[in-house]
PDB file of N, CA and C in Angstrom:
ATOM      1  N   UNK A   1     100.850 -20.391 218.958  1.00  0.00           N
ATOM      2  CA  UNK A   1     101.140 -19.823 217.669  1.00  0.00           C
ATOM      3  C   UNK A   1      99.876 -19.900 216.808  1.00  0.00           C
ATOM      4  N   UNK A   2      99.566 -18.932 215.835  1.00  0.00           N
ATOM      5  CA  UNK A   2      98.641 -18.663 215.390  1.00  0.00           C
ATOM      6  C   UNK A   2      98.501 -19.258 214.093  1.00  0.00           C
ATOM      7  N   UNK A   3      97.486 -19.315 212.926  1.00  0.00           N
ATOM      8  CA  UNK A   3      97.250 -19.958 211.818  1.00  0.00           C
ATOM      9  C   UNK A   3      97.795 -19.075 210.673  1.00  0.00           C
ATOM     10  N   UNK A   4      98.128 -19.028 210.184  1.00  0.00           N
ATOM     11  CA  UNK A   4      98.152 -17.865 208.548  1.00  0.00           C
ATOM     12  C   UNK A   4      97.289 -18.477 207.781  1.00  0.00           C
ATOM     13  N   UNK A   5      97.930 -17.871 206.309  1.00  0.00           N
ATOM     14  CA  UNK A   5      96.793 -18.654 205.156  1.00  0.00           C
ATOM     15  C   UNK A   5      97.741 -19.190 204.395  1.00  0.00           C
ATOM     16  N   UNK A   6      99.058 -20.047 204.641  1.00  0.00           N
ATOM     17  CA  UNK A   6      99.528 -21.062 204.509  1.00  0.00           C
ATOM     18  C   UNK A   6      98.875 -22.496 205.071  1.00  0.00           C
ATOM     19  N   UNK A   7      98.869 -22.661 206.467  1.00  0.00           N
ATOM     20  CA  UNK A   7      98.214 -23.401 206.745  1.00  0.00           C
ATOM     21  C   UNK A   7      97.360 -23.222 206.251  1.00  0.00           C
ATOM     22  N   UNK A   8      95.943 -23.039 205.788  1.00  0.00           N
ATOM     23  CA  UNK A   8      95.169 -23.369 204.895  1.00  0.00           C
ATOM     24  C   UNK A   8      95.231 -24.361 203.687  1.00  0.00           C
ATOM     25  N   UNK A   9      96.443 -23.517 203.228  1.00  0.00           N
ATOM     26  CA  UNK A   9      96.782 -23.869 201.484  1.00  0.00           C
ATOM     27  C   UNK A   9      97.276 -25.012 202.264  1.00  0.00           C
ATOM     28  N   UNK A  10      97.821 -25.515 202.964  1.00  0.00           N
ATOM     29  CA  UNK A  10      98.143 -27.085 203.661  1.00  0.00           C
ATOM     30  C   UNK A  10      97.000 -27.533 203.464  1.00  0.00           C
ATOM     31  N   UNK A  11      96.292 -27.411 204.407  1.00  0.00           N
ATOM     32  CA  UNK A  11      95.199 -28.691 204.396  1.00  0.00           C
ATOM     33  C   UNK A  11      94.233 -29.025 203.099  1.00  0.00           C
ATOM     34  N   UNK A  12      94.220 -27.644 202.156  1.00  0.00           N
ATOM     35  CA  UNK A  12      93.720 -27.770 201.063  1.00  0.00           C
ATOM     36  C   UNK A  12      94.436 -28.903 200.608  1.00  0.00           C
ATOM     37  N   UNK A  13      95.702 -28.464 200.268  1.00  0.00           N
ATOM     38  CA  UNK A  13      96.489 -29.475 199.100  1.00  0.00           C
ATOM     39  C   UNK A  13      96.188 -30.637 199.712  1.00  0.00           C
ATOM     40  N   UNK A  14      96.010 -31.296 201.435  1.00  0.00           N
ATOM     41  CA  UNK A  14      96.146 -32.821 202.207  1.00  0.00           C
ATOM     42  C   UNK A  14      94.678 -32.746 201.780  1.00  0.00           C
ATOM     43  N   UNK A  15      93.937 -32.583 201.638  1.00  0.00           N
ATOM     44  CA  UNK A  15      92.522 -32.563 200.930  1.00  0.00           C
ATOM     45  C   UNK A  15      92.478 -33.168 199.544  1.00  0.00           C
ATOM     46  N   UNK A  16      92.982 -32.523 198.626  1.00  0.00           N
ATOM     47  CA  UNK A  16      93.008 -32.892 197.100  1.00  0.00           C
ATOM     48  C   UNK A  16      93.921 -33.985 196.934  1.00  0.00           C
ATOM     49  N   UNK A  17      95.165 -33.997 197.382  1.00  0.00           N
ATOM     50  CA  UNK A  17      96.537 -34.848 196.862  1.00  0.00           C
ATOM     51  C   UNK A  17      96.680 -35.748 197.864  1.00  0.00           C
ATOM     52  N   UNK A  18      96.427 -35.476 199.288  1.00  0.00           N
ATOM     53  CA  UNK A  18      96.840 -36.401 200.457  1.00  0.00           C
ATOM     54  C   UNK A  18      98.250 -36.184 200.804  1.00  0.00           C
ATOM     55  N   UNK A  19      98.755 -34.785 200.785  1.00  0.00           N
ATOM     56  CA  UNK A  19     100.093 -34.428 201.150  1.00  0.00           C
ATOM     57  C   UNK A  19     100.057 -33.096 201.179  1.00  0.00           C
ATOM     58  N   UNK A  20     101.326 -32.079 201.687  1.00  0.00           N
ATOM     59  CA  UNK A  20     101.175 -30.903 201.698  1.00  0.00           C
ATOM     60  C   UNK A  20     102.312 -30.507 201.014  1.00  0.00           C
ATOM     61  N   UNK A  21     102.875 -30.673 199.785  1.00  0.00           N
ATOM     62  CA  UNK A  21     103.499 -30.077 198.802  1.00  0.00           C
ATOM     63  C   UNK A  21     103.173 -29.762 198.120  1.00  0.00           C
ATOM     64  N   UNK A  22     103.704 -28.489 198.281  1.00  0.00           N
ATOM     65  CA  UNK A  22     102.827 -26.974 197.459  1.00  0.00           C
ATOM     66  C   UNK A  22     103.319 -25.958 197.074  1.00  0.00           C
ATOM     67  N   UNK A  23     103.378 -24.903 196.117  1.00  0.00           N
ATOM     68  CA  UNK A  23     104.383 -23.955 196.425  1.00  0.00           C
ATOM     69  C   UNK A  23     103.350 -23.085 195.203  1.00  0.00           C
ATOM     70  N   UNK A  24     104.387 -21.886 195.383  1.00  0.00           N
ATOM     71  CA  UNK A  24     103.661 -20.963 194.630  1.00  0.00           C
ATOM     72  C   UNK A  24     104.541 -20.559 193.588  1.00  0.00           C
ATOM     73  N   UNK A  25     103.650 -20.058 192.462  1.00  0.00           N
ATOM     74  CA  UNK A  25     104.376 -20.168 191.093  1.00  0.00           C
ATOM     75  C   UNK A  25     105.516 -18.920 191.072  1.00  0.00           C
ATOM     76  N   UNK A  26     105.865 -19.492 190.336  1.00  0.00           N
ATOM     77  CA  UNK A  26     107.146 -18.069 189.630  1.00  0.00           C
ATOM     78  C   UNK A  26     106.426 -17.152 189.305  1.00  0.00           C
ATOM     79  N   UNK A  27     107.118 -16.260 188.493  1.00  0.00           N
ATOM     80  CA  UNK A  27     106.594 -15.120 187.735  1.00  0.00           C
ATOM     81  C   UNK A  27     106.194 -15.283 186.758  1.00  0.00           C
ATOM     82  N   UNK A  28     106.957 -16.109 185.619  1.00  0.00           N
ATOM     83  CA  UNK A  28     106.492 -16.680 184.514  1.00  0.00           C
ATOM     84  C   UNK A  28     105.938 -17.525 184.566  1.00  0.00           C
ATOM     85  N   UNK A  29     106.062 -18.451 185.019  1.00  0.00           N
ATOM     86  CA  UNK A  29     104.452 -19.390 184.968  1.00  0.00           C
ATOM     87  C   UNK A  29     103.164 -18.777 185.387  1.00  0.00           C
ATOM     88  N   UNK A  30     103.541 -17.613 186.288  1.00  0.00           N
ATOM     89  CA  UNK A  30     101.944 -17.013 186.787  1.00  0.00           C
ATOM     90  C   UNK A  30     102.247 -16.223 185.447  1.00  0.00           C
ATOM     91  N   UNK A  31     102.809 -15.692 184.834  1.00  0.00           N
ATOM     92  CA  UNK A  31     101.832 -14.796 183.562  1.00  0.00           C
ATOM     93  C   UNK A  31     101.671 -16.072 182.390  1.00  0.00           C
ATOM     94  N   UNK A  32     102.524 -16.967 181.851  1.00  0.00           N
ATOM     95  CA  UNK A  32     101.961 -18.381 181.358  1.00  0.00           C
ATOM     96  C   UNK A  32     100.039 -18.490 182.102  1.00  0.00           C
ATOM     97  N   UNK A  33      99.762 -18.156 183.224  1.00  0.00           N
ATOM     98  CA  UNK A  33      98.606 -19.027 183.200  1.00  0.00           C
ATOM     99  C   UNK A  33      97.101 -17.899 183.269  1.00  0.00           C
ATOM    100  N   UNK A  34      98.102 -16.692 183.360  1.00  0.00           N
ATOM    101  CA  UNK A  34      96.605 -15.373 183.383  1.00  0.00           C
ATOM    102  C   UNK A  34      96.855 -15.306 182.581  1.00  0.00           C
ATOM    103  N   UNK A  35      97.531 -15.084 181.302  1.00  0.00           N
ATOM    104  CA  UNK A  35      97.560 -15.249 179.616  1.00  0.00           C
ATOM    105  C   UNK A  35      96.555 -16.113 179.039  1.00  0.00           C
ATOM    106  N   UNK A  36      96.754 -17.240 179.302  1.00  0.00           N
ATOM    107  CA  UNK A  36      95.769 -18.802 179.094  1.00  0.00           C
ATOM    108  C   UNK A  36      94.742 -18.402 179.692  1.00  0.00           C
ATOM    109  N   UNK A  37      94.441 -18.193 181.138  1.00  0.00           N
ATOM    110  CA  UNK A  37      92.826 -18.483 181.202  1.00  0.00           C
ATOM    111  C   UNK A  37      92.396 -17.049 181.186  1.00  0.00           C
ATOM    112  N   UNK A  38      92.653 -15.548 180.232  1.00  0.00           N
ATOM    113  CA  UNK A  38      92.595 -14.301 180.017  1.00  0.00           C
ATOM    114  C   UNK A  38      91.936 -14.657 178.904  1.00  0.00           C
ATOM    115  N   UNK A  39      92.859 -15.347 177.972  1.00  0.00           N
ATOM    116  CA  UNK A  39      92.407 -16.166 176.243  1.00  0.00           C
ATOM    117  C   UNK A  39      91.333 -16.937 176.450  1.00  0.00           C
ATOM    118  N   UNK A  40      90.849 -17.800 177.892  1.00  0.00           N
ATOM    119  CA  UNK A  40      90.005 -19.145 177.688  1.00  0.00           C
ATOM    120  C   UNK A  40      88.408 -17.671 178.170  1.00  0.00           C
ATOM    121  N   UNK A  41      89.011 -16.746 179.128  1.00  0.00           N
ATOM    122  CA  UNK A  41      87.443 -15.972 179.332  1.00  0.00           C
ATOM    123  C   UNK A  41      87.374 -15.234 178.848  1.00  0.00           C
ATOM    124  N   UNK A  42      87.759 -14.664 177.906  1.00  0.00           N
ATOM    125  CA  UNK A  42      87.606 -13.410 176.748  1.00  0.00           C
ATOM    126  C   UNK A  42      88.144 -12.103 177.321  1.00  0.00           C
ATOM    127  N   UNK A  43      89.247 -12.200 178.582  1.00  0.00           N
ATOM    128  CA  UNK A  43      89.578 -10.912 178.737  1.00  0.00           C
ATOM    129  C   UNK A  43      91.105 -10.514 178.099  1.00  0.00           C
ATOM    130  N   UNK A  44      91.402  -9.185 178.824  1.00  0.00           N
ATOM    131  CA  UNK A  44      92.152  -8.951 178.263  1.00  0.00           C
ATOM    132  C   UNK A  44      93.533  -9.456 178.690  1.00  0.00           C
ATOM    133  N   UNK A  45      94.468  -9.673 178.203  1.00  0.00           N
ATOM    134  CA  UNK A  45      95.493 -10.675 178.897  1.00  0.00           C
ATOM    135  C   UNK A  45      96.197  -9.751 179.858  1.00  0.00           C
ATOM    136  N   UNK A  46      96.089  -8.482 179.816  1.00  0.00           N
ATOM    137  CA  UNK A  46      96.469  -7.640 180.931  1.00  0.00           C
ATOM    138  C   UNK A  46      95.603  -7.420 182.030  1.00  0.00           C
ATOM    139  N   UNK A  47      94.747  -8.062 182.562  1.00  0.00           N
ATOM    140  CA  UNK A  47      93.551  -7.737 183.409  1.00  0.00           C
ATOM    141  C   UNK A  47      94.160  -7.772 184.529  1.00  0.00           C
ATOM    142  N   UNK A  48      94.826  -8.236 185.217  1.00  0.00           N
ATOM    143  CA  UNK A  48      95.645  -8.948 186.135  1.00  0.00           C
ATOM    144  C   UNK A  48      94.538  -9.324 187.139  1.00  0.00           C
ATOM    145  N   UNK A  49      93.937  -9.898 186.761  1.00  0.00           N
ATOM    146  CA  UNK A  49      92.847 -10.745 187.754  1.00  0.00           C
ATOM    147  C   UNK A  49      93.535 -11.680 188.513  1.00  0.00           C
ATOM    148  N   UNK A  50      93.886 -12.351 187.981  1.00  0.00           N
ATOM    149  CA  UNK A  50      94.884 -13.859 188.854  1.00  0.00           C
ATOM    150  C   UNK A  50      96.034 -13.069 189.594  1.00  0.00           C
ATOM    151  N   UNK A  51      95.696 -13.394 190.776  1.00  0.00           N
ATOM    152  CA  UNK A  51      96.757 -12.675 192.515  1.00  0.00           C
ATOM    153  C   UNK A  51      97.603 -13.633 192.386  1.00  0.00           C
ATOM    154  N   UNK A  52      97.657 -14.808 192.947  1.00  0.00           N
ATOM    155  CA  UNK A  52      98.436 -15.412 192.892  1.00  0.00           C
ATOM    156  C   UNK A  52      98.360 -17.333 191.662  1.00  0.00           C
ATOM    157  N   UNK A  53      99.737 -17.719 191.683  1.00  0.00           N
ATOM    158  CA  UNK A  53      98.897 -19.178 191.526  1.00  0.00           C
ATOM    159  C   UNK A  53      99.530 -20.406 192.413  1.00  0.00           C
ATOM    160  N   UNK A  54      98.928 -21.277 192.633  1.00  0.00           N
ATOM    161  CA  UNK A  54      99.777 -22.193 193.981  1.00  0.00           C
ATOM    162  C   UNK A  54      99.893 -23.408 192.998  1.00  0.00           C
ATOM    163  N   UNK A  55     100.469 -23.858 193.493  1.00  0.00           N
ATOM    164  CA  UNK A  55     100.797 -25.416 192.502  1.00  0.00           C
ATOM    165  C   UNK A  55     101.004 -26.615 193.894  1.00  0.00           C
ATOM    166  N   UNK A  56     100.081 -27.501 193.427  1.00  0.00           N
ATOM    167  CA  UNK A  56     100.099 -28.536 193.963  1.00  0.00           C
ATOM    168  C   UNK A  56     100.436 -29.956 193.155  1.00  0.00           C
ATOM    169  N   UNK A  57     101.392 -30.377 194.079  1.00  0.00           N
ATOM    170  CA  UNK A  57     102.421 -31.288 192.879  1.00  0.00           C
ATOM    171  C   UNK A  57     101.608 -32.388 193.672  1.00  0.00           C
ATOM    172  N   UNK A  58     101.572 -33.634 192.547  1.00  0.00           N
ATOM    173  CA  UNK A  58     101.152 -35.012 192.739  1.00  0.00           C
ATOM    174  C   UNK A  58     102.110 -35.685 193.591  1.00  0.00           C
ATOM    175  N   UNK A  59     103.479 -35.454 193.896  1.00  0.00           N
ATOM    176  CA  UNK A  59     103.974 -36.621 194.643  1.00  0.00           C
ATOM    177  C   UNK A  59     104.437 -35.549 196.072  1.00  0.00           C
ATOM    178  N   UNK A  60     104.596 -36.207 197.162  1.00  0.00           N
ATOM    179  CA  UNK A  60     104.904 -35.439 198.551  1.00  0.00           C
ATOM    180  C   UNK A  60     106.449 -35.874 198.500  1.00  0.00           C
ATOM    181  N   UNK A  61     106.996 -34.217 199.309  1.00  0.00           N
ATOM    182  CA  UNK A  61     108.362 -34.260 199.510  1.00  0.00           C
ATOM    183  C   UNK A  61     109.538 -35.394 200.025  1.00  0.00           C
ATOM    184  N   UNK A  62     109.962 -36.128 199.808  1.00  0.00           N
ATOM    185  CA  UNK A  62     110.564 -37.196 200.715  1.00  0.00           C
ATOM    186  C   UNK A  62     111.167 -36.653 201.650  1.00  0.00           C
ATOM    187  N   UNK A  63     111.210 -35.699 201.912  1.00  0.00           N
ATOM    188  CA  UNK A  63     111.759 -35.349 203.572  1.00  0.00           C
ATOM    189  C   UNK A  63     110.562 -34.675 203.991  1.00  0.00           C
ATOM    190  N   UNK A  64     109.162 -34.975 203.763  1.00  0.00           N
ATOM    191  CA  UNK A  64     108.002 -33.854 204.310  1.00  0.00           C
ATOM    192  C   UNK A  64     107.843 -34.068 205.477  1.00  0.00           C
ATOM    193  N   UNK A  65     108.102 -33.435 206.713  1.00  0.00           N
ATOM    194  CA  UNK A  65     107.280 -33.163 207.606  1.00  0.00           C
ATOM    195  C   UNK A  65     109.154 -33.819 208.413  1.00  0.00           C
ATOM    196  N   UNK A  66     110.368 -34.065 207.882  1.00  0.00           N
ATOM    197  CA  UNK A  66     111.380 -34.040 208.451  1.00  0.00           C
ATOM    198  C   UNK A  66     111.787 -32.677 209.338  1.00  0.00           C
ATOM    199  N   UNK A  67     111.572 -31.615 208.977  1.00  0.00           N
ATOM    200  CA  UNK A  67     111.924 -30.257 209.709  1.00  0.00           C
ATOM    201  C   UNK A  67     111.893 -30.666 211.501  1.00  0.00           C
ATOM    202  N   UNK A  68     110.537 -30.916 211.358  1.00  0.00           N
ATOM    203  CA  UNK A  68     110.586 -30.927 212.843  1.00  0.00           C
ATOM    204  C   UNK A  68     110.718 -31.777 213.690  1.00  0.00           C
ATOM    205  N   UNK A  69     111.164 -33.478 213.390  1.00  0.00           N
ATOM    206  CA  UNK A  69     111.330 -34.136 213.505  1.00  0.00           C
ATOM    207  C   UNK A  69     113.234 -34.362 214.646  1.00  0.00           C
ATOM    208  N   UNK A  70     113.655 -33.056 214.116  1.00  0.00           N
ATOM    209  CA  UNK A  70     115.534 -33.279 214.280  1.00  0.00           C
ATOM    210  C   UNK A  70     115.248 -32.980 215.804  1.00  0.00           C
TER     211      UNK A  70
END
């Protein structure tokens, strides 16, 4: 089986946090945060520059890595 660019965003987050809980934002929090950093670089808050946003939470899932375990 092959890699995507999930696995990536895994090892990123086990990189920064030391776990792989991660997820990707809503809708409103992704326009909450191209609004904010649209305002912090002087564009326009409609630019839609920001594709996506991923969120990496400080604490790991208490069932992480249970899936494959059963």
């Amino acid at each position: 089986m092959g890699r995507d660019f999930t696995d990536d965003i895994d090892d990123c987050c086990e990189a920064i946090v030391g776990h792989r809980n991660w997820g990707f934002a809503d809708s409103k929090l992704h326009k909450t945060v191209e609004t904010t950093m649209s305002k912090k670089n002087g564009d326009s808050p409609k630019s839609d520059r920001i594709e996506h946003v991923i969120i990496f939470y400080k604490d790991p899932q208490e069932e992480e890595w249970q899936w494959w375990v059963w």
